[in-house]
N, C-alpha and C. Protein backbone atom coordinates (compact mmCIF):
# COMPACT_ATOMS: atom_id res chain seq x y z
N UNK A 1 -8.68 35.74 23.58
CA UNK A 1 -8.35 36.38 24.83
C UNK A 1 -9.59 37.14 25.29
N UNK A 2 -9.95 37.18 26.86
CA UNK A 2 -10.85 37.83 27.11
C UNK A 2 -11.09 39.03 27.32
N UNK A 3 -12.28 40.16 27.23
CA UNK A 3 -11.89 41.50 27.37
C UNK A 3 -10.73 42.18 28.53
N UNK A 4 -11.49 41.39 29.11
CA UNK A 4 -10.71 41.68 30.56
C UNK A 4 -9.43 41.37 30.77
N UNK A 5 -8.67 40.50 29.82
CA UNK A 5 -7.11 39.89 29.80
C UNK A 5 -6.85 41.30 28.88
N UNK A 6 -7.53 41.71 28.27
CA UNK A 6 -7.11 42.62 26.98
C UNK A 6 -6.70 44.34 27.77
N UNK A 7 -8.14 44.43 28.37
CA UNK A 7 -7.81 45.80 29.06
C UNK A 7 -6.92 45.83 30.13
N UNK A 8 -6.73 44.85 30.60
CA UNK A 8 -5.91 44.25 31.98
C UNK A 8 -4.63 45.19 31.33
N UNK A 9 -3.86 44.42 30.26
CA UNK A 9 -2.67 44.80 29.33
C UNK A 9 -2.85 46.00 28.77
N UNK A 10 -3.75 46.37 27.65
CA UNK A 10 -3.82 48.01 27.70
C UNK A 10 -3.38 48.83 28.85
N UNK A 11 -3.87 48.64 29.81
CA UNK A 11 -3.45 49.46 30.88
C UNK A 11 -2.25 49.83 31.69
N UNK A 12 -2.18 48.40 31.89
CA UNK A 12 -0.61 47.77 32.28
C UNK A 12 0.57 48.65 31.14
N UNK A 13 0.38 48.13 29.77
CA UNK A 13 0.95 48.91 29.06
C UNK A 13 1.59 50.49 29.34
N UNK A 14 -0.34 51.08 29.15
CA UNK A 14 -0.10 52.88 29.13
C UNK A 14 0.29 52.88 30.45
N UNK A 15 0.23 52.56 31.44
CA UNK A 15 1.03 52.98 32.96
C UNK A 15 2.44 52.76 32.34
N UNK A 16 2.86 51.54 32.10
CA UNK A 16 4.43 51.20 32.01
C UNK A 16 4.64 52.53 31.20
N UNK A 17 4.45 53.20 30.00
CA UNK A 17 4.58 54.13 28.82
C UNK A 17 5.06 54.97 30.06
N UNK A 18 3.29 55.55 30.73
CA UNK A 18 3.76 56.61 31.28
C UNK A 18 4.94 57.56 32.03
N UNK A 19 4.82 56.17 33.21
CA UNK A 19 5.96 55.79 34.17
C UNK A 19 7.72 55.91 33.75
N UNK A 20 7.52 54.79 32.40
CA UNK A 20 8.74 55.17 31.47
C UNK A 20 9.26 56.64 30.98
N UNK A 21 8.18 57.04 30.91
CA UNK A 21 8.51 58.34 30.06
C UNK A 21 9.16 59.60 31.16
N UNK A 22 8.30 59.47 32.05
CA UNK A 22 8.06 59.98 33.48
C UNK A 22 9.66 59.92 33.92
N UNK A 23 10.46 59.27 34.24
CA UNK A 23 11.47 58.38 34.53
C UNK A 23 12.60 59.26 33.54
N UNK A 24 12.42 58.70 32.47
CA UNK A 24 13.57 59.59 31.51
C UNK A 24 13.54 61.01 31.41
N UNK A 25 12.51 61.76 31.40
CA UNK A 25 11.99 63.31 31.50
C UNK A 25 13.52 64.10 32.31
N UNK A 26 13.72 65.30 32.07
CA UNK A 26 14.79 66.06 32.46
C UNK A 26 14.38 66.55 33.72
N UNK A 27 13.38 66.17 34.19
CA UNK A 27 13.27 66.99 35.80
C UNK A 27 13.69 66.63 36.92
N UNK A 28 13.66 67.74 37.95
CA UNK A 28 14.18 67.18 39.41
C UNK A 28 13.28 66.12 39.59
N UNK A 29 14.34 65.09 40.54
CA UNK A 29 13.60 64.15 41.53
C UNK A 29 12.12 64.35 42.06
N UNK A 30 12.23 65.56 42.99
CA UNK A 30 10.89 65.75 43.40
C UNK A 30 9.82 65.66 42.57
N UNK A 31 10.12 66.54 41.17
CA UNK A 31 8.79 66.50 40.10
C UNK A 31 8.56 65.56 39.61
N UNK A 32 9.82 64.51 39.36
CA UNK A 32 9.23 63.22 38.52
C UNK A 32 8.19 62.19 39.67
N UNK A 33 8.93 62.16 40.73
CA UNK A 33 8.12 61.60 41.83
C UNK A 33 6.61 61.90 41.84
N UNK A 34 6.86 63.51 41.95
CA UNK A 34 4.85 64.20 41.98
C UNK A 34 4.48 63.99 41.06
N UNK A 35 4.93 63.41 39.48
CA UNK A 35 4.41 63.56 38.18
C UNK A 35 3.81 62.02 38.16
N UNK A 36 4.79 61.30 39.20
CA UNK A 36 4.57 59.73 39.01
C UNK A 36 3.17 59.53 39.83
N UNK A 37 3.34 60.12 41.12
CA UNK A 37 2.39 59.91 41.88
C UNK A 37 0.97 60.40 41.56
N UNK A 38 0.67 62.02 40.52
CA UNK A 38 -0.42 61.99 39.82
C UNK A 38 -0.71 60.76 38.27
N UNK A 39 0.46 60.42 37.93
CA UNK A 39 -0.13 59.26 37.07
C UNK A 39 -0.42 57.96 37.47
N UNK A 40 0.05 57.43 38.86
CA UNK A 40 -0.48 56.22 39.06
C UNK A 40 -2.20 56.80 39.59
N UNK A 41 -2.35 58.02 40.34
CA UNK A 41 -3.84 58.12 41.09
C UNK A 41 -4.57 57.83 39.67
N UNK A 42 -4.10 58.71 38.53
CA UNK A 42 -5.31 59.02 37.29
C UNK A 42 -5.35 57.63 37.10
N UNK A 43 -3.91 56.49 36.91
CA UNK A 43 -4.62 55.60 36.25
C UNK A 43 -5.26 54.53 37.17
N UNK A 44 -5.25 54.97 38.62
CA UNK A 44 -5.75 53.88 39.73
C UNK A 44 -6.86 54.04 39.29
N UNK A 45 -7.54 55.76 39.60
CA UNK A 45 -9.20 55.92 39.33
C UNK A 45 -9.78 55.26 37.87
N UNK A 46 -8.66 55.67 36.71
CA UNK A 46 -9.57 54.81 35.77
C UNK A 46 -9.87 53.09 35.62
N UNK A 47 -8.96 52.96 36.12
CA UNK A 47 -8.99 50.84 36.63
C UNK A 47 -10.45 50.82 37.24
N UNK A 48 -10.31 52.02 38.77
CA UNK A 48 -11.72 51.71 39.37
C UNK A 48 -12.76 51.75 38.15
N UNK A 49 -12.86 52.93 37.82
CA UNK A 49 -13.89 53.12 36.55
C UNK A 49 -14.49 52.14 35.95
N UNK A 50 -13.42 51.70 35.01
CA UNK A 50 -13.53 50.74 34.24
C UNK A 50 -14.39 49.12 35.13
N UNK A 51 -13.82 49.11 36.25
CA UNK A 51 -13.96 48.03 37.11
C UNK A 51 -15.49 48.02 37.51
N UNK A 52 -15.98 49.72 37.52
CA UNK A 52 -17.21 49.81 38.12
C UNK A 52 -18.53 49.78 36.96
N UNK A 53 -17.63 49.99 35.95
CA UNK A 53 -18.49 50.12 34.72
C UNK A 53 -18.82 48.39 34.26
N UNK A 54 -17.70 47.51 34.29
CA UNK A 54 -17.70 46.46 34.05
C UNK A 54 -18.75 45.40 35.25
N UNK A 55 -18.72 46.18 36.58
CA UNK A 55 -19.45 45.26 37.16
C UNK A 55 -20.73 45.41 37.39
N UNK A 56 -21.06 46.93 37.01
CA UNK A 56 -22.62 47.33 36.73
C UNK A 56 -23.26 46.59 35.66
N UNK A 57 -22.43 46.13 34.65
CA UNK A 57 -22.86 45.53 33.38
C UNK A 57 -23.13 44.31 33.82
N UNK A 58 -22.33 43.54 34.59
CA UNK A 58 -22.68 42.02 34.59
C UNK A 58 -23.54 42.06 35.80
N UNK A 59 -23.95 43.10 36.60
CA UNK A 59 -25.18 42.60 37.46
C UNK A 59 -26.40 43.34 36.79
N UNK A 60 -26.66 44.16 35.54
CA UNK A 60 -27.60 44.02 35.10
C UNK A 60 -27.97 43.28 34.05
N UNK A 61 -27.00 42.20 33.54
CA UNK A 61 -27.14 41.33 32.72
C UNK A 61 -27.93 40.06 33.89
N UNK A 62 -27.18 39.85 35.06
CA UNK A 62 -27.40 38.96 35.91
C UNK A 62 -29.22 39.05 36.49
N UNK A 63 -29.21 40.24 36.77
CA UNK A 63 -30.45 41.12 36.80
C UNK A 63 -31.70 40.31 35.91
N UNK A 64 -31.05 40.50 34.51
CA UNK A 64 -32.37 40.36 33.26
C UNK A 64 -32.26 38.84 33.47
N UNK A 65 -31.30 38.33 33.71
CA UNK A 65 -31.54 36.56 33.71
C UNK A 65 -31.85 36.03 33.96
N UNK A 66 -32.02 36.94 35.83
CA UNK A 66 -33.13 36.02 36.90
C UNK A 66 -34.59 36.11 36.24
N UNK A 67 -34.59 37.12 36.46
CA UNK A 67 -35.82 37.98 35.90
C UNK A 67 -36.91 36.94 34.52
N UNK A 68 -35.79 37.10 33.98
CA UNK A 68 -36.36 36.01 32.45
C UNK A 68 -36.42 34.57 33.29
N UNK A 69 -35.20 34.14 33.89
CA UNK A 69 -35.66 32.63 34.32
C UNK A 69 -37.40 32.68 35.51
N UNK A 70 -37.32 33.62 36.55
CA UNK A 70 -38.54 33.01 36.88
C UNK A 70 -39.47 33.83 36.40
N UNK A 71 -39.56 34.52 34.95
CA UNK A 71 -40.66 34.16 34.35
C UNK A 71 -41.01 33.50 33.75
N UNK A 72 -40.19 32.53 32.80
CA UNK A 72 -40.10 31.19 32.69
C UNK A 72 -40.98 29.79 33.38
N UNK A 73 -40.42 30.46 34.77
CA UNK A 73 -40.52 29.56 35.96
C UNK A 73 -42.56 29.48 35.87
N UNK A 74 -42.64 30.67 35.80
CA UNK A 74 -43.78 31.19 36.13
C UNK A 74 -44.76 30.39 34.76
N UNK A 75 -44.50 30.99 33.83
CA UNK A 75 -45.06 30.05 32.73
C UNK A 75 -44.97 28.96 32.66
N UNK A 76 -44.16 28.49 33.15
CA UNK A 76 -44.01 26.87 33.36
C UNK A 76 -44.97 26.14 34.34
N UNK A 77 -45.21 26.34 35.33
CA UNK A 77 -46.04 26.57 36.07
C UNK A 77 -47.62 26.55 35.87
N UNK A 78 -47.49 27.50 35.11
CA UNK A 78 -48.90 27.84 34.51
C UNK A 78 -49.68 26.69 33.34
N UNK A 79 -48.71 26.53 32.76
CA UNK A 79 -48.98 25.28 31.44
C UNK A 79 -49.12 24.19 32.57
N UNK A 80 -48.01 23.69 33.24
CA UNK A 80 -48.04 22.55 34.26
C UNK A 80 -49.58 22.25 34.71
N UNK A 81 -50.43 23.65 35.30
CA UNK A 81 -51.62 23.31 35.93
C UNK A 81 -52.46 23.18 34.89
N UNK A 82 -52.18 24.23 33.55
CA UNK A 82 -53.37 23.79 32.42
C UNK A 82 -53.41 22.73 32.04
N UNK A 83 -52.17 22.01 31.95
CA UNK A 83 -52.42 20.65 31.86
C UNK A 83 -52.82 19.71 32.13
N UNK A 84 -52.79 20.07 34.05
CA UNK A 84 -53.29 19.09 34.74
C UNK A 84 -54.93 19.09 34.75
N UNK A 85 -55.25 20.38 34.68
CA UNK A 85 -56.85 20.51 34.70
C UNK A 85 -57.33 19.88 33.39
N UNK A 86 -56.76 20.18 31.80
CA UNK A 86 -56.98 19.51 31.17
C UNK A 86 -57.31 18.12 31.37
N UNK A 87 -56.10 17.43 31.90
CA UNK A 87 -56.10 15.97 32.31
C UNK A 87 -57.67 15.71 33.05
N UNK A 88 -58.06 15.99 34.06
CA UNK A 88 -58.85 15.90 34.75
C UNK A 88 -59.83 16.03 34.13
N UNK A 89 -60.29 17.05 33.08
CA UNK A 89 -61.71 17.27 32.54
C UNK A 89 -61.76 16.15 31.68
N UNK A 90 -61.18 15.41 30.77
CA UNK A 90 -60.52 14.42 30.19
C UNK A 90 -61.42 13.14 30.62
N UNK A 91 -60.45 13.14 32.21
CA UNK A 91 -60.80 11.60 32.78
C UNK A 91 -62.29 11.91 33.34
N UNK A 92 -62.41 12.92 33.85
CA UNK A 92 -63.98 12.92 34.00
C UNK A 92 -65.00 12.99 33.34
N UNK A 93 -64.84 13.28 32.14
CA UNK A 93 -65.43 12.74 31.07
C UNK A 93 -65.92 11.59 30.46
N UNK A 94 -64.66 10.49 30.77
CA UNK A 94 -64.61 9.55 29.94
C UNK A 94 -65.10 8.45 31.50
N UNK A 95 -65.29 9.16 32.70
CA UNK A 95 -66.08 8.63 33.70
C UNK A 95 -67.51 8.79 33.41
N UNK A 96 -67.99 9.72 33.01
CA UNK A 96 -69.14 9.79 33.05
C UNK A 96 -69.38 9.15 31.71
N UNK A 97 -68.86 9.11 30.92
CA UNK A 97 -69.24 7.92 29.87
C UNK A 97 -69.62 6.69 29.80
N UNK A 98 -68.43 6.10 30.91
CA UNK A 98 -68.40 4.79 31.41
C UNK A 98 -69.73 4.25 32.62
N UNK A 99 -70.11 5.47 32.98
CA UNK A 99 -71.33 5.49 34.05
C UNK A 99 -72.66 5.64 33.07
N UNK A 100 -72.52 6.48 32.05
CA UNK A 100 -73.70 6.95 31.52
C UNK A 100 -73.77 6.63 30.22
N UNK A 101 -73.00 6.03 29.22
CA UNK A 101 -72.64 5.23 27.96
C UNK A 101 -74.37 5.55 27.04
N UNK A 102 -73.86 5.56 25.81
CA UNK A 102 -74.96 6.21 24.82
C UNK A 102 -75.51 5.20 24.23
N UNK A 103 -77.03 5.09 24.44
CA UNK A 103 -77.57 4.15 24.29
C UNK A 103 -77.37 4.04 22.00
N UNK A 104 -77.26 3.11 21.74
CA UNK A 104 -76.91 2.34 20.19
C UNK A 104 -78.05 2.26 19.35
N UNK A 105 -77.88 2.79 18.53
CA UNK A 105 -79.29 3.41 17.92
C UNK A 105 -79.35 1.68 16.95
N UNK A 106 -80.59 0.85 16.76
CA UNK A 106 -80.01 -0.45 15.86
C UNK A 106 -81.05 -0.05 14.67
């Protein structure tokens, strides 16, 4: 199960607890109402919380990923042209060989 199926239910849970408890309690109407209505705000704000904490995390994970891919990108890149210049010093070499070939000692 995923975190998020997990805390989803934790929560769900302690509200239902609360609410329950809230509900059976010996007080007037009015108070259980105001008691209900400060426990859904506390547990609205901590959902946000949690929600804001959870989505700061996956955009600085998202963050380091780009980040790593185009430096990646970047090194990739970089080998790509060393290579190619390699290549080139290579064939021009083996041009001027073919133009200028070493005379055979007999």
């Amino acid at each position: 199960m995923s975190s998020g199926k997990v805390l989803a239910s934790v929560l769900a849970g302690a509200a239902a607890g609360v609410i329950l408890g809230i509900l059976f309690a010996p007080d007037k109407g009015t108070e259980t109402r105001r008691k209900i209505a400060e426990k859904g705000s506390d547990v609205a704000d901590n959902v946000k919380s949690k929600y804001n904490d959870f989505a700061d995390t996956i955009s600085d994970k998202y963050d380091a990923a780009r980040e790593k891919l185009s430096s990646l990108v970047a090194e990739g890149k970089d080998m790509g042209k060393d290579m190619v210049n390699q290549a080139k010093e290579k064939a021009n070499a083996m041009k001027n060989d073919i133009r200028n070939p070493d005379p055979i000692n007999s």
